[in-house]
Structure formats: C-alpha cells, structure tokens
Protein backbone atom coordinates (compact mmCIF):
# COMPACT_ATOMS: atom_id res chain seq x y z
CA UNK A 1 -71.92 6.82 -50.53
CA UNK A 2 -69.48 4.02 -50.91
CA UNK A 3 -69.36 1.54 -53.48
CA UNK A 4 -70.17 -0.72 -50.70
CA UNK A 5 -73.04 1.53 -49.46
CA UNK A 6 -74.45 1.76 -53.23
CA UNK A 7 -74.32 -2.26 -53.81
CA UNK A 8 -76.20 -2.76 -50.39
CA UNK A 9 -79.14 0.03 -51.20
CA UNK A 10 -79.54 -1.28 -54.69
CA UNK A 11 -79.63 -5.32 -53.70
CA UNK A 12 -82.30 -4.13 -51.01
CA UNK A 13 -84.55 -2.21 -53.69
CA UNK A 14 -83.98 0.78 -51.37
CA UNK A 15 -84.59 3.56 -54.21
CA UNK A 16 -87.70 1.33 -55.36
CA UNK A 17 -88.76 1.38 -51.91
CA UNK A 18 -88.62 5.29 -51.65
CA UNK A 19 -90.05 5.98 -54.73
CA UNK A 20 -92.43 3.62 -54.59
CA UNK A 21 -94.02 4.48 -51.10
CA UNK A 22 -93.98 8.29 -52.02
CA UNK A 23 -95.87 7.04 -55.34
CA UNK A 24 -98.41 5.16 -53.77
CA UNK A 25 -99.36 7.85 -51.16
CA UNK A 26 -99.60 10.26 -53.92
CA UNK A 27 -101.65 7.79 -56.34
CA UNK A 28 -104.09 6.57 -53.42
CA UNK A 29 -104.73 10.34 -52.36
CA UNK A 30 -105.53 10.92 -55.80
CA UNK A 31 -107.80 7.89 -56.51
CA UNK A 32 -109.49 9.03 -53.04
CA UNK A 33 -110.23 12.16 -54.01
CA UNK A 34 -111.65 11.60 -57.22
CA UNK A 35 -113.83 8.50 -56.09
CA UNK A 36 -115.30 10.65 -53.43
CA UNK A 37 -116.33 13.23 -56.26
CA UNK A 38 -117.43 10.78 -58.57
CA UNK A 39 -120.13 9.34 -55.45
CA UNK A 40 -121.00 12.52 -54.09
CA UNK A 41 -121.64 13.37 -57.93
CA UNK A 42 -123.58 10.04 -58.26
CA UNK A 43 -125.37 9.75 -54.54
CA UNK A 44 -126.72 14.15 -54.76
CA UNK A 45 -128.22 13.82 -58.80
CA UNK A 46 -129.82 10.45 -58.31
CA UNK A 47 -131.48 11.07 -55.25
CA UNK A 48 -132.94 13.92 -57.14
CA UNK A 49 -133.53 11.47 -60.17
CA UNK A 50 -135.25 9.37 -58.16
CA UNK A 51 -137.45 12.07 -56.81
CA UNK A 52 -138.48 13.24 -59.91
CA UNK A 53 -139.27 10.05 -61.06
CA UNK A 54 -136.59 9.62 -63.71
CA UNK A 55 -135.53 6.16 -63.60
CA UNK A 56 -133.73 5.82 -67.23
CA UNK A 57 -131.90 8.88 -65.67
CA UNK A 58 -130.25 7.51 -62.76
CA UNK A 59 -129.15 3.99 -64.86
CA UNK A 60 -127.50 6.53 -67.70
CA UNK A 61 -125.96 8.54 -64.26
CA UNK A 62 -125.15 5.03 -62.81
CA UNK A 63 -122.96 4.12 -66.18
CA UNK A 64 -121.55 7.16 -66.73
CA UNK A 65 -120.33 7.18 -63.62
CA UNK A 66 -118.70 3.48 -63.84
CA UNK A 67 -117.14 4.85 -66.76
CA UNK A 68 -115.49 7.61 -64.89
CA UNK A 69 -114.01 5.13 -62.39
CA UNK A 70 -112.33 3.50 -65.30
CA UNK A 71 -111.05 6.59 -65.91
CA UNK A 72 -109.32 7.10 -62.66
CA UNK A 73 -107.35 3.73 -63.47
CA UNK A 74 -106.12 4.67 -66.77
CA UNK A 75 -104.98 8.38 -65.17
CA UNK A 76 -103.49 6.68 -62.28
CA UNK A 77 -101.73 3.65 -64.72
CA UNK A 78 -100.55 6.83 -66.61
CA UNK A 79 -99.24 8.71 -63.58
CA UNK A 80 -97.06 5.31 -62.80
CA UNK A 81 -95.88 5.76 -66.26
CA UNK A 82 -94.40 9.12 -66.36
CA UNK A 83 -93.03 8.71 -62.64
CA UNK A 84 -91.03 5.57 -64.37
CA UNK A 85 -90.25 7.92 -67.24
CA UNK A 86 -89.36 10.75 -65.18
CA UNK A 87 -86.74 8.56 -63.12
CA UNK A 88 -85.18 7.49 -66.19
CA UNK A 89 -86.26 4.06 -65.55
CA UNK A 90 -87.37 3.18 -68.29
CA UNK A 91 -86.51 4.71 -71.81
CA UNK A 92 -89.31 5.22 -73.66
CA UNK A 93 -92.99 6.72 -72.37
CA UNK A 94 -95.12 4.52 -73.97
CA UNK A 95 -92.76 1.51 -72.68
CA UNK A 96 -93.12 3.36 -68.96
CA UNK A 97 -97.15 3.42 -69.46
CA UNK A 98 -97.48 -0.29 -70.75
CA UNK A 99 -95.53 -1.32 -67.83
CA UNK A 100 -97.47 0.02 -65.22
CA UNK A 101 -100.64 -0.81 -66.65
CA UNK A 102 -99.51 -4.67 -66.64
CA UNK A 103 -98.35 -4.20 -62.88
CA UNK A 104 -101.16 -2.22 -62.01
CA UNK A 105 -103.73 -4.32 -62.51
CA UNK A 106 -101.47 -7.21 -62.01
CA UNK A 107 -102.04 -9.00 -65.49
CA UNK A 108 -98.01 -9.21 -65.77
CA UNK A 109 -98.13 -9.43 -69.63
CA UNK A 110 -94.56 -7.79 -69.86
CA UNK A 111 -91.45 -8.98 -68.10
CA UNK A 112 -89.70 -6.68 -65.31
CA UNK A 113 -88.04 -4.62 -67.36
CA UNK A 114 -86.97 -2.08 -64.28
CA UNK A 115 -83.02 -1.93 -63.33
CA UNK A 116 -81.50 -3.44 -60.30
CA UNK A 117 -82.47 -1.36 -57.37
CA UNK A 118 -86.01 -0.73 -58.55
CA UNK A 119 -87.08 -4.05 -58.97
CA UNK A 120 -89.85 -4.03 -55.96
CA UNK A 121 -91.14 -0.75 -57.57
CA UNK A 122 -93.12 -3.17 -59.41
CA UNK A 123 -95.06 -5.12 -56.45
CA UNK A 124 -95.17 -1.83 -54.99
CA UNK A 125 -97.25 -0.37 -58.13
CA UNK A 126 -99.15 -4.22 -58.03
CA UNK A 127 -100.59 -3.16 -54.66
CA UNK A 128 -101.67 0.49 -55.78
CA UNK A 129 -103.65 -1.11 -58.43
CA UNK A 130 -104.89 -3.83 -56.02
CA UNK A 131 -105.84 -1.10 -53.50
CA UNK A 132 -107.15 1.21 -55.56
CA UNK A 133 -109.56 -1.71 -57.47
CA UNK A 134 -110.78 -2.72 -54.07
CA UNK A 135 -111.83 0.79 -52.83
CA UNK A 136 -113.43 1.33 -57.02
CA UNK A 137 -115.30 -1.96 -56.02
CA UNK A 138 -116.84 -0.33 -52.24
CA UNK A 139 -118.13 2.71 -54.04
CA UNK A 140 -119.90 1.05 -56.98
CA UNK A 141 -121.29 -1.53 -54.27
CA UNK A 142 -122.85 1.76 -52.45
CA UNK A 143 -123.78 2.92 -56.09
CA UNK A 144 -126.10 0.08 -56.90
CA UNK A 145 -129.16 0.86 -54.28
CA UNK A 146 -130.09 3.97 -56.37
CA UNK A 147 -129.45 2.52 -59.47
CA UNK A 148 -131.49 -0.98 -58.26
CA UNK A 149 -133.96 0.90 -56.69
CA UNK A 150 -134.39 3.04 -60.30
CA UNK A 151 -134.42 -0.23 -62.03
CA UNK A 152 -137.37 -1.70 -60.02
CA UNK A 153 -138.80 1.49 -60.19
CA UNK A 154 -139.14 1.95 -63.57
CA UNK A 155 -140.17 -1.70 -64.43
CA UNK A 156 -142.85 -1.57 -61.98
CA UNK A 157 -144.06 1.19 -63.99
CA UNK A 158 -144.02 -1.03 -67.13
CA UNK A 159 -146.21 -3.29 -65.30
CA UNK A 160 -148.79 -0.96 -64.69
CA UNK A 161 -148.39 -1.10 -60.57
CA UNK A 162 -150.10 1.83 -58.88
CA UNK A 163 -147.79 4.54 -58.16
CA UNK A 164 -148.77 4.13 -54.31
CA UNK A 165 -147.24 1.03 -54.44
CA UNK A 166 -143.86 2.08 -56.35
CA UNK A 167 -143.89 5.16 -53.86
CA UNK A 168 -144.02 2.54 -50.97
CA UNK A 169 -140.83 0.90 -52.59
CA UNK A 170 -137.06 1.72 -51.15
C-alpha cells in the first residue's frame, strides 16, 4: 500500500470497518446461541414446574435465568475487550474492557479513546450491544407467560381457590 492508499483506508475507518463487521457476526452468533440455550433451558423445566405444581420453582428458574442473560452481556462486553486488546488498540486490558462496556451498552462514560482508522469500531460495537439488548428483551418477553402463569398460580392457591379452577387457568 501507498502512503496515499494508507491515509485513504484509515480516514474511511476501513480497518474499523473490517474488524468490526467480523466482530459483530462473531458476537451476535454467540449471543444467539446462548439465548437459545438459556430459553430452551427455561421453556423445557418450567413447563415441567408448572406440571408438578411448583410455582416458587419456575419464579426462582425465571430469575436465574434473567441472571444468565446478564451474563451473556458481560461475556460479550468482555469479548469486545480482548478483540481491542488483541489488535493493539488499546494498551491496557482492563482499559479495552471498560471501553466496550461504555459502547456496548451505549452509556458513553469514556471518551473514544481508539486511533485514527478505528474510530467507527466504536458505533459498530454500539449496535452489537443495541442488537443484542433487543433480542435479550424478545426472549424474556416469551419468558414471562410461564413465570405469570406460576405467579397467578401460586397466589390463587394462597387464596384458597379450588384446584379445578387453578387447573382451568393458562
């Protein structure tokens, strides 16, 4: 490449561009595949929860499970870290991970710190999060009618209601 060549790819973002598309294929594939073992976790034991008449069981199932989609973020906010580590774009780990978690979920507490030619790695990593947040928010929509249904359930039981009538209930 040319000097000429080089200034044009960096004042286009070009490497950010590369990097960041191959990052956010690899991120979403990962989110996707753990959110779909997270609800197929969630959807098979509180169906049999809920036939066994355990209530408390599917709200502890229904948390636990929330608190494994937080998890995803963090291991995805950390995966943006190391790639920025890892490309030398930033000098320090902890630096790389504190970056991406304030892109990632788009808080922007830290300035861009990235070098020229990466500079729309950063939107790039904004849009993971976004993407990844909004698909997080569909599963624990489709979460909720076990968990609600558990809920009333449980406190029609506290009210004494026949059990033909919380049987009826879906």
């Amino acid at each position: 490449m040319t000097l000429q060549e080089t200034n044009i790819a960096t004042s286009l973002d070009l490497p950010g561009y590369l990097l960041g598309a191959t990052m956010l294929l690899l991120v979403m594939i990962f989110h996707g595949g753990v959110l779909l073992q997270i609800a197929k976790r969630y959807e098979v034991k509180t169906f049999l929860y809920l036939s066994e008449n355990k209530y408390s069981s599917v709200a502890l199932c229904f948390y636990i499970s929330v608190f494994c989609l937080f998890l995803t973020h963090i291991a995805e906010i950390m995966i943006w870290g190391v790639a920025l580590y890892a490309f030398k774009l930033l000098p320090a780990l902890g630096q790389s991970i504190l970056f991406s978690g304030s892109t990632y979920t788009a808080m922007g507490f830290m300035e861009d710190i990235l070098p020229d030619g990466w500079k729309m790695l950063a939107v790039i990593i904004a849009f993971s999060g976004m993407f990844a947040f909004a698909w997080t928010a569909s599963v624990m929509i489709s979460m909720t009618k076990n968990f609600r249904q558990a809920y009333t359930k449980l406190h029609m039981e506290k009210l004494n209601i026949s059990s033909e009538i919380i049987d009826r209930f879906k």
